[in-house]
N, C-alpha and C. Protein backbone atom coordinates (compact mmCIF):
# COMPACT_ATOMS: atom_id res chain seq x y z
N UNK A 1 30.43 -9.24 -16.61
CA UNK A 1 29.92 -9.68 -17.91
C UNK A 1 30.94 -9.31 -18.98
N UNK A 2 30.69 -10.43 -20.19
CA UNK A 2 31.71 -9.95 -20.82
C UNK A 2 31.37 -8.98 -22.58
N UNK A 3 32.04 -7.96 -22.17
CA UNK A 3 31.58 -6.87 -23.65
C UNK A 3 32.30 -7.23 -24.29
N UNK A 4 31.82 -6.64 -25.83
CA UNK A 4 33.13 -6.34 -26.59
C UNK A 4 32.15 -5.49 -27.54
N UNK A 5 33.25 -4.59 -28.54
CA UNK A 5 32.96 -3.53 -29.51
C UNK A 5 34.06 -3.64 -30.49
N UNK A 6 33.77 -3.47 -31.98
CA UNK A 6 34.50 -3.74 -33.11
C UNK A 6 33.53 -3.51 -34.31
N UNK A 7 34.47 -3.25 -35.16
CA UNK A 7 33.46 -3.74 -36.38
C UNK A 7 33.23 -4.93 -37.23
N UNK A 8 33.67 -6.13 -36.23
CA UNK A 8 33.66 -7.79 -36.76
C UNK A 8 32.36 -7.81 -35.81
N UNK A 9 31.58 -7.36 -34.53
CA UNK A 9 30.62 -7.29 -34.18
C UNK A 9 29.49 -7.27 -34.81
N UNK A 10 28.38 -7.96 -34.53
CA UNK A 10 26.98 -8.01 -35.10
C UNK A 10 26.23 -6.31 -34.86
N UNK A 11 26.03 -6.60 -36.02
CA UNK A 11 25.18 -4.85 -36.03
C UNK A 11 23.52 -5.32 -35.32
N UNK A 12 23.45 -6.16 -35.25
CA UNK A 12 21.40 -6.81 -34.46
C UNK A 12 21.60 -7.31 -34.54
N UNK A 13 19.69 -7.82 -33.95
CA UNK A 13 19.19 -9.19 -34.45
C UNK A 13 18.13 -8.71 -35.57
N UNK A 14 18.19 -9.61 -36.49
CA UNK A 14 17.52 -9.43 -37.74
C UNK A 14 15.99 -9.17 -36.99
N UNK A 15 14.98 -8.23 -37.47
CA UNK A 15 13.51 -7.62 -37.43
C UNK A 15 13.49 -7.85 -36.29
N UNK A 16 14.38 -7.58 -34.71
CA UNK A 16 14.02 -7.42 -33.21
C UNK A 16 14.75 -6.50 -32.53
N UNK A 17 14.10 -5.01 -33.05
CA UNK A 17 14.97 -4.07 -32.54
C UNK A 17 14.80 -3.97 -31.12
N UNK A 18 13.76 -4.40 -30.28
CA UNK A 18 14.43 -4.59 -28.59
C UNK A 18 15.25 -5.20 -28.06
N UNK A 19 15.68 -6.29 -29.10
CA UNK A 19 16.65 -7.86 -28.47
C UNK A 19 17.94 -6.64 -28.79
N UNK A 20 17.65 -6.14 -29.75
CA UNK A 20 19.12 -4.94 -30.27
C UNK A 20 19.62 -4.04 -29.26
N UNK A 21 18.33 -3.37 -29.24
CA UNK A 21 18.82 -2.79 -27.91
C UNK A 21 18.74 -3.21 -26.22
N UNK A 22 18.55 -4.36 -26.18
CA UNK A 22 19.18 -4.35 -25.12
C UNK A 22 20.85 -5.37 -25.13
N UNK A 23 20.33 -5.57 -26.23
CA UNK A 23 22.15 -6.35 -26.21
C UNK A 23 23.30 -5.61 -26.44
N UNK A 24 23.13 -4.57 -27.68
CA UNK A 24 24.20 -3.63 -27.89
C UNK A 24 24.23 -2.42 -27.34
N UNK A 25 24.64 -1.82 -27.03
CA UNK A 25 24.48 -0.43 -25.51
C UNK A 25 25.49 0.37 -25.55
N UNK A 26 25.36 1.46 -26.35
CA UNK A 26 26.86 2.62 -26.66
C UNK A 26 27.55 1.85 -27.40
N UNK A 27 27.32 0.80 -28.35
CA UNK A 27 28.49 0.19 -29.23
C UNK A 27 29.00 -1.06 -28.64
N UNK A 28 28.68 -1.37 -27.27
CA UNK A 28 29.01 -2.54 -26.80
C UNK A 28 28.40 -3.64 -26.91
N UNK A 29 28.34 -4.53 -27.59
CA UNK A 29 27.64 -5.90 -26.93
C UNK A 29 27.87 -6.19 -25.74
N UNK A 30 26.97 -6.72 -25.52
CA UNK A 30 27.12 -7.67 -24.40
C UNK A 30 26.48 -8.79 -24.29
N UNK A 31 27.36 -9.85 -24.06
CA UNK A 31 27.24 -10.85 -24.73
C UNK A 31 26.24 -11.91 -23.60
N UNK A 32 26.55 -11.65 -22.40
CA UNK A 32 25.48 -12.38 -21.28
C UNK A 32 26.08 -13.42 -21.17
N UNK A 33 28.31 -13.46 -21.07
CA UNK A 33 28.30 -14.14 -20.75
C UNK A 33 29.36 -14.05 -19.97
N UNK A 34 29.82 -14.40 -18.48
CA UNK A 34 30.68 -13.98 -17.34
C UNK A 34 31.70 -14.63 -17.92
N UNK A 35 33.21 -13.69 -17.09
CA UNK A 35 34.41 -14.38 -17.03
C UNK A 35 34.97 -13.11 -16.65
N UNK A 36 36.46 -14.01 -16.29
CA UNK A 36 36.93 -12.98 -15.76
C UNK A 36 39.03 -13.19 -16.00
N UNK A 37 39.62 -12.59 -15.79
CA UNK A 37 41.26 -12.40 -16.62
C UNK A 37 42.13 -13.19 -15.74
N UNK A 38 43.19 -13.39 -16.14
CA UNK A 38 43.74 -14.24 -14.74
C UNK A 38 44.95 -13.36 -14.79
N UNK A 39 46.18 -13.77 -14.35
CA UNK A 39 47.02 -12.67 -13.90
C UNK A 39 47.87 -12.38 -15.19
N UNK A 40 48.14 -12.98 -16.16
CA UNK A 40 48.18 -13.45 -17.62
C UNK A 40 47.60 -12.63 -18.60
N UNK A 41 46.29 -11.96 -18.28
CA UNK A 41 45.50 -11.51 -19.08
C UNK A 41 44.90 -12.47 -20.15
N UNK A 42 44.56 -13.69 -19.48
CA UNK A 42 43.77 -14.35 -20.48
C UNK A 42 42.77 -14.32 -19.69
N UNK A 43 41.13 -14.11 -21.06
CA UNK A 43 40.19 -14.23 -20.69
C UNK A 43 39.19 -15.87 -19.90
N UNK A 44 38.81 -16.01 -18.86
CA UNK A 44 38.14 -17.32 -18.59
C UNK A 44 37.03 -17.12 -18.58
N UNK A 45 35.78 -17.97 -19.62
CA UNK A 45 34.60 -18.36 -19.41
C UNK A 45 33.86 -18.78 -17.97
N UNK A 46 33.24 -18.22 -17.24
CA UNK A 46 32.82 -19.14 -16.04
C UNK A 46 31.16 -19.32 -16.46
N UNK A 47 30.68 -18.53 -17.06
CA UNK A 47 29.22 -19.02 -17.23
C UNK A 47 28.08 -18.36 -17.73
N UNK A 48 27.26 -18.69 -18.04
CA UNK A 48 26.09 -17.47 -18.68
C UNK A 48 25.82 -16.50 -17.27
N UNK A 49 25.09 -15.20 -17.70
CA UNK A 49 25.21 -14.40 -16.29
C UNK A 49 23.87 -14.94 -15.78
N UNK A 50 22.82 -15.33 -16.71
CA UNK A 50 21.51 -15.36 -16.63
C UNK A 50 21.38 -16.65 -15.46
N UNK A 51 22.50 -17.57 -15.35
CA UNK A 51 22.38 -19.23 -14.96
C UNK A 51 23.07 -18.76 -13.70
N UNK A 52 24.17 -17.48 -13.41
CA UNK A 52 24.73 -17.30 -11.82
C UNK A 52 23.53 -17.37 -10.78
N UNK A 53 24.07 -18.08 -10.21
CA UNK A 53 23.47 -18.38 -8.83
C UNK A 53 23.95 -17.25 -7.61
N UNK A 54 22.96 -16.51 -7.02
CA UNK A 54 23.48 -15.56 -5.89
C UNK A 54 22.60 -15.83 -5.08
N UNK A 55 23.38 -16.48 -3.51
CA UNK A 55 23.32 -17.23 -2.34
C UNK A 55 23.58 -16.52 -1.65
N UNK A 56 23.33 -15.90 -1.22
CA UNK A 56 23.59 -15.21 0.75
C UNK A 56 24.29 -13.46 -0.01
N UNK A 57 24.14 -13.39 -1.25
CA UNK A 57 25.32 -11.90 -1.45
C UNK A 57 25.99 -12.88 -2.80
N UNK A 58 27.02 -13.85 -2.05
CA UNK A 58 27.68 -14.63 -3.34
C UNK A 58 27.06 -15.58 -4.82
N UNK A 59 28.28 -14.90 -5.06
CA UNK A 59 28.14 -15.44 -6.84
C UNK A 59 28.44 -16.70 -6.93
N UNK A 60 27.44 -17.77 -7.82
CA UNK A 60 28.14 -19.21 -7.51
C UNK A 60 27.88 -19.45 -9.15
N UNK A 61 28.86 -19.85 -9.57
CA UNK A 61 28.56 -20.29 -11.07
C UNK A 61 28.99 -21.70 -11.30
N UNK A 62 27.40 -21.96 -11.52
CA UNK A 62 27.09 -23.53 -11.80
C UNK A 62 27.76 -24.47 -12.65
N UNK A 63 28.30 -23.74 -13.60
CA UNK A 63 29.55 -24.48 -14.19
C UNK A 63 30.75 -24.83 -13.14
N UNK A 64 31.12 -24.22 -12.27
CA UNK A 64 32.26 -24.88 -11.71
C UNK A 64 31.79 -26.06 -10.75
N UNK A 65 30.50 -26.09 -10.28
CA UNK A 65 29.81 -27.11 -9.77
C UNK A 65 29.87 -28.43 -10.35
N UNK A 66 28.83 -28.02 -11.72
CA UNK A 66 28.84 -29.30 -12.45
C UNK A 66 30.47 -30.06 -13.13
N UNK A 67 31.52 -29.22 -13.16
CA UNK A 67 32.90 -29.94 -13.10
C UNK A 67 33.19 -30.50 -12.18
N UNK A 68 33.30 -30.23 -10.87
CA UNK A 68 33.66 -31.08 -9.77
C UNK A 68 32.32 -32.18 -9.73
N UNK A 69 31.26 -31.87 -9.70
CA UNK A 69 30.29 -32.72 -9.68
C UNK A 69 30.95 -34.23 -10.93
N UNK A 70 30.79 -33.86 -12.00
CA UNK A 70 31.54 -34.78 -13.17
C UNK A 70 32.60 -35.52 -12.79
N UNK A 71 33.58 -35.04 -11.87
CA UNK A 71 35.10 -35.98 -11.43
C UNK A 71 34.58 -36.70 -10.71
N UNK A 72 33.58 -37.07 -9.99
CA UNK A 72 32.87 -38.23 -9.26
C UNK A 72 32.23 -39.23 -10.51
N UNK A 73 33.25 -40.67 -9.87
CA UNK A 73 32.77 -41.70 -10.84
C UNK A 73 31.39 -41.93 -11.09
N UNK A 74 30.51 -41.70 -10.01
CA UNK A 74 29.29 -42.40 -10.15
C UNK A 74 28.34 -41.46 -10.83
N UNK A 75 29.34 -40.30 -11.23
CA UNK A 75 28.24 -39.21 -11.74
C UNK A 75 28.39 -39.25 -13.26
N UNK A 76 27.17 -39.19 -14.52
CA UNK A 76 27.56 -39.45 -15.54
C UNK A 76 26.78 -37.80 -15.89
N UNK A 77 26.18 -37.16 -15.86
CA UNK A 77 25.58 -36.32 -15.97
C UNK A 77 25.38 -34.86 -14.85
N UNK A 78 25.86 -34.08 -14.90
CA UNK A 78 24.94 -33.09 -14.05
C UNK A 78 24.98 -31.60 -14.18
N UNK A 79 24.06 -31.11 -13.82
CA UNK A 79 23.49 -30.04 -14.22
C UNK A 79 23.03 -29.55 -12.92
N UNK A 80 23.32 -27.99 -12.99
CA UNK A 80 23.37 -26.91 -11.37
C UNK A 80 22.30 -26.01 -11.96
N UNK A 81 21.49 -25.46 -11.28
CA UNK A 81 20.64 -24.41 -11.05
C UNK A 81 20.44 -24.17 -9.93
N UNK A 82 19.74 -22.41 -9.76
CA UNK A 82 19.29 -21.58 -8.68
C UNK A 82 17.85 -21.86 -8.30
N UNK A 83 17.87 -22.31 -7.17
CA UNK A 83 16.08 -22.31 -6.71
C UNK A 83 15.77 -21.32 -5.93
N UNK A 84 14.55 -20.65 -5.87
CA UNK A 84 14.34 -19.29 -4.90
C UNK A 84 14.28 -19.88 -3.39
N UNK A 85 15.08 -19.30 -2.87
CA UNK A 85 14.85 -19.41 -1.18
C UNK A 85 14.58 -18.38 -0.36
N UNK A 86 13.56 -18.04 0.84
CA UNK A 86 13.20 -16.65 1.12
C UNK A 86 14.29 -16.53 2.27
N UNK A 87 15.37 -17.37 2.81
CA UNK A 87 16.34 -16.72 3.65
C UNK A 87 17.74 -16.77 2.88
N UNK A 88 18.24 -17.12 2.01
CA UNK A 88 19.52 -17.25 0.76
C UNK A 88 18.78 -15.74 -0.60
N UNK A 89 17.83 -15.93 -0.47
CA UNK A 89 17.40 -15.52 -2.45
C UNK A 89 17.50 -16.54 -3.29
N UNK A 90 18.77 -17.86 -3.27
CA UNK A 90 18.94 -18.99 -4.27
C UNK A 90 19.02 -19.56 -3.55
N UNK A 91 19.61 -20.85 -3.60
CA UNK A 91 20.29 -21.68 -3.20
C UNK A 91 20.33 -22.92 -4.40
N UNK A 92 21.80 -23.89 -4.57
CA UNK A 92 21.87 -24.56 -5.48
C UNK A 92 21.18 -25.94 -5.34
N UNK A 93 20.98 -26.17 -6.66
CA UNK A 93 19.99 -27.68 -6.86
C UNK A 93 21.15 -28.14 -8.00
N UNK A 94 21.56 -28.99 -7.68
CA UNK A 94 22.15 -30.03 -8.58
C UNK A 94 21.38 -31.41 -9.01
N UNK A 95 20.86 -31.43 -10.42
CA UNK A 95 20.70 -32.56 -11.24
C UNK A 95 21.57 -33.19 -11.51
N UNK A 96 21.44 -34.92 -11.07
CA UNK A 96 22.36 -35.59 -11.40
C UNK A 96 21.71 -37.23 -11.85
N UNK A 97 22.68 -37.16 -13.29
CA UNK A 97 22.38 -38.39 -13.54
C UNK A 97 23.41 -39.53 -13.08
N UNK A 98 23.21 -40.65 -12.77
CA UNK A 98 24.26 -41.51 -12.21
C UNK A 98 24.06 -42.56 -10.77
N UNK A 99 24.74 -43.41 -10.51
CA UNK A 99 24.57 -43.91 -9.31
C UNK A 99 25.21 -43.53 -7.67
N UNK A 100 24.71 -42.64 -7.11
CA UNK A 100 25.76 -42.24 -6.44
C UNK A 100 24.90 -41.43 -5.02
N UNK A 101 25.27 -41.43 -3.59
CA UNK A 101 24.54 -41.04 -2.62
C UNK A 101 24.59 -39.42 -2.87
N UNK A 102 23.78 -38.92 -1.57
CA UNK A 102 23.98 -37.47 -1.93
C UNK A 102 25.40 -37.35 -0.70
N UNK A 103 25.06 -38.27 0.01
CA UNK A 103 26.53 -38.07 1.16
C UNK A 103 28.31 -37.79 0.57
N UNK A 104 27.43 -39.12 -0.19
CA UNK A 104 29.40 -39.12 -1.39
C UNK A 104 29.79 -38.07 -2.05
N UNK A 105 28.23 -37.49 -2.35
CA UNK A 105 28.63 -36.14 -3.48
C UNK A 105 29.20 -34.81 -2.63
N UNK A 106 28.30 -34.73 -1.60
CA UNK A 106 28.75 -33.89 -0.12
C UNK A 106 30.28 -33.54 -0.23
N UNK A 107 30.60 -34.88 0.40
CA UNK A 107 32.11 -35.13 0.49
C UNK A 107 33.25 -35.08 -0.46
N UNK A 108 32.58 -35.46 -1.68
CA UNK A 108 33.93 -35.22 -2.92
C UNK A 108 33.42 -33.37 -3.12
N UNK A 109 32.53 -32.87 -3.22
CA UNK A 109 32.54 -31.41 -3.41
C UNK A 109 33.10 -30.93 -1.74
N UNK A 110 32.97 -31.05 -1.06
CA UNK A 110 33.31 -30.11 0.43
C UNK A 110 35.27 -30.51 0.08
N UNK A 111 35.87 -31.44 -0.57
CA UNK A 111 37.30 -31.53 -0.79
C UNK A 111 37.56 -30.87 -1.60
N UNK A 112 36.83 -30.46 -2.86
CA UNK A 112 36.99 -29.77 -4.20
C UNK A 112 36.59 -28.08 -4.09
N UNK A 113 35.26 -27.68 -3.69
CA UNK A 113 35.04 -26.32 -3.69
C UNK A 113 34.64 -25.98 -2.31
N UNK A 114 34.40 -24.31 -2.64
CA UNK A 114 33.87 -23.71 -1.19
C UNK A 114 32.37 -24.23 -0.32
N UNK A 115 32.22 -24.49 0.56
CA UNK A 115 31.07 -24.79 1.35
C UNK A 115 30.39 -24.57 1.14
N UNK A 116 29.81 -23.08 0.64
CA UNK A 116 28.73 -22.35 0.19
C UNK A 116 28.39 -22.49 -1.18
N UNK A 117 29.10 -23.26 -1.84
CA UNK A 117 28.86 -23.78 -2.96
C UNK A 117 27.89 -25.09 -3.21
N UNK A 118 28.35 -25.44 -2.28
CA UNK A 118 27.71 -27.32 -2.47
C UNK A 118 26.16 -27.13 -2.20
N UNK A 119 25.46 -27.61 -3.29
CA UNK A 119 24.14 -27.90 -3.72
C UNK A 119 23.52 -27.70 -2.10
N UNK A 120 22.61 -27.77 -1.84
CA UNK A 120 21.46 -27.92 -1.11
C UNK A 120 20.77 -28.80 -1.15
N UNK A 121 20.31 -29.00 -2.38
CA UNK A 121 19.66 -30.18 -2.99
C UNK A 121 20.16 -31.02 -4.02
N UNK A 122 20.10 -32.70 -4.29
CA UNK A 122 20.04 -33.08 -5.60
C UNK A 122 19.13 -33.61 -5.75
N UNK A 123 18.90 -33.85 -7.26
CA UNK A 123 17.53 -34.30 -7.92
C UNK A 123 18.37 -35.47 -9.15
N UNK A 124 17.79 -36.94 -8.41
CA UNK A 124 18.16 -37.85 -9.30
C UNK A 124 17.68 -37.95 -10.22
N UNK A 125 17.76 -37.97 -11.74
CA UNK A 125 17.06 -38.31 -12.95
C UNK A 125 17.80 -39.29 -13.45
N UNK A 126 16.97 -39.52 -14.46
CA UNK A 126 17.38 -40.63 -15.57
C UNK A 126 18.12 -40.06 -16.49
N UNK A 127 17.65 -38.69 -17.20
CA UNK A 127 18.37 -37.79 -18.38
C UNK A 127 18.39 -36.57 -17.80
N UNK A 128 19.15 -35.66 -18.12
CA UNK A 128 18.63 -34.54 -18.66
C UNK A 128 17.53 -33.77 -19.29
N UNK A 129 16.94 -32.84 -19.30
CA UNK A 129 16.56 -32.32 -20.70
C UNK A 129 17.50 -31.85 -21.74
N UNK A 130 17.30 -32.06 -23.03
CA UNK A 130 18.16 -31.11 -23.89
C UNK A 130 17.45 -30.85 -25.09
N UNK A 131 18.42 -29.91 -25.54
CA UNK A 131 17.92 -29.68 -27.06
C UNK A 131 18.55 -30.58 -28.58
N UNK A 132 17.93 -30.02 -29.57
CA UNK A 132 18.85 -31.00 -30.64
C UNK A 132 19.84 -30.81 -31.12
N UNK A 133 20.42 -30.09 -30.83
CA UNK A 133 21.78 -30.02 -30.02
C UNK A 133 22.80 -30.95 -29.13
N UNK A 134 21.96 -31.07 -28.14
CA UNK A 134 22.47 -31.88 -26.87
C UNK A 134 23.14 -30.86 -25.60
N UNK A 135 22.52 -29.79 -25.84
CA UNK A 135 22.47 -28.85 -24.72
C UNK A 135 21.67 -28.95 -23.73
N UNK A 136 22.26 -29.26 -22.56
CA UNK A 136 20.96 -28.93 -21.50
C UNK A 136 19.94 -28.11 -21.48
N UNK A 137 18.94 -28.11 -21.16
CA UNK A 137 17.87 -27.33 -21.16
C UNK A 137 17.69 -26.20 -19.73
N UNK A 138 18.41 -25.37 -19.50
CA UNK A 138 18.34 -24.95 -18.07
C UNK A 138 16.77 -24.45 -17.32
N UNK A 139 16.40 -24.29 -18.52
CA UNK A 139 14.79 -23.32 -18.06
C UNK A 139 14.10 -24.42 -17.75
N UNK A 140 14.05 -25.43 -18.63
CA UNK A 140 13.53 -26.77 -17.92
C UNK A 140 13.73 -27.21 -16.21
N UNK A 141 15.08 -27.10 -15.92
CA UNK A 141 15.02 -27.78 -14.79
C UNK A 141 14.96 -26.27 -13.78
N UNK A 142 14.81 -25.56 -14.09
CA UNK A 142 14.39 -24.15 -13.45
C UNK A 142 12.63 -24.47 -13.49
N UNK A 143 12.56 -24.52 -14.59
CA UNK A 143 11.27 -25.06 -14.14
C UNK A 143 10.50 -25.84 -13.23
N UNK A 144 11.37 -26.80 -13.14
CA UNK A 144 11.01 -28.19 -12.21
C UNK A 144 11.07 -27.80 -11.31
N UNK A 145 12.10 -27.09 -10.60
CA UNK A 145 12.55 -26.41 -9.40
C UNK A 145 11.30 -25.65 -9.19
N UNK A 146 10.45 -24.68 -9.46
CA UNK A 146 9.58 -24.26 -8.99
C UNK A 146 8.70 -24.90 -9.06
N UNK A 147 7.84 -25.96 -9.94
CA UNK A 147 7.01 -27.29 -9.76
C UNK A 147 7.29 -27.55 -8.71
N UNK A 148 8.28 -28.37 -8.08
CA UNK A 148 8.47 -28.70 -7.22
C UNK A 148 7.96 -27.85 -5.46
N UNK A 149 8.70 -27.10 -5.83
CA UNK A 149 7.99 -25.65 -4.56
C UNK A 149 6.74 -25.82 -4.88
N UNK A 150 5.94 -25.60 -5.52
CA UNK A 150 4.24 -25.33 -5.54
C UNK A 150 3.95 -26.34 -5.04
N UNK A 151 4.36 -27.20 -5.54
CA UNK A 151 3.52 -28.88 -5.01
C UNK A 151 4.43 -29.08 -3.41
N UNK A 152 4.84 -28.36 -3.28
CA UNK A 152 5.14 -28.79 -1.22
C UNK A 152 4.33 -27.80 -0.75
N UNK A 153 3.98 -26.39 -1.10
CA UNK A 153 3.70 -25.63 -0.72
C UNK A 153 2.08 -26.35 -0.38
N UNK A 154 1.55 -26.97 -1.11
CA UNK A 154 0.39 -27.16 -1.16
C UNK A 154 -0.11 -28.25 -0.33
């Protein structure tokens, strides 16, 4: 995760002294959001910590998913989340908007990333959720993801 401490740092959050303390900790923020240095010492973004996906032990961050997912023409949209599995703990669900098999997607990700990366599942939609913004909505399709489980379960 990535900290930092200064005095250009936010002193809180205005009238939520628990959000305070659990974000700032001995002077550190922490910001809740991963990356990591390259040999350079520049810092890289890989993803919120809250959205890492952990599969078998490994860390899978759904941002590098949804990039390779994106270099496929037929994909105009997509979006990675963790679904609970009782032999993984996660496993990935990729939302995708676009025209495109799940075989094709298989195959352009098994050329691009690690094995243990590639979705488990996709879920075709029409949109996204987002905000007004135009941010994905992740809790949304975290949501769905467990909708989904209840209603097989049943």
């Amino acid at each position: 995760e990535i900290v930092c401490r200064g005095d250009v740092v936010m002193a809180g959050y205005w009238n939520n002294p628990e959000a305070t303390a659990a974000t700032l900790v001995d002077g550190w923020l922490h910001t809740g959001d991963m990356g990591s240095f390259d040999e350079d010492g520049f810092l890289t973004l890989r993803d919120r910590s809250k959205d890492v996906v952990i599969s078998g032990g490994s860390n899978i961050y759904p941002r590098e998913v949804e990039e390779v997912l994106l270099e496929h023409p037929g994909v105009v949209e997509a979006a990675v989340v963790g679904a609970p599995d009782a032999e993984w703990g996660e496993v990935v669900v990729a939302f995708v908007v676009g025209q495109v098999s799940p075989a094709a997607l298989d195959a352009h990700l098994l050329d691009r990333i690690a094995r243990f990366k590639r979705p488990k599942r996709y879920e075709f939609v029409d949109e996204l959720p987002k905000n007004s913004y135009g941010k994905v909505l992740k809790r949304e399709l975290r949501a769905l993801v467990v909708a989904a489980r209840e209603d097989a379960a049943q």
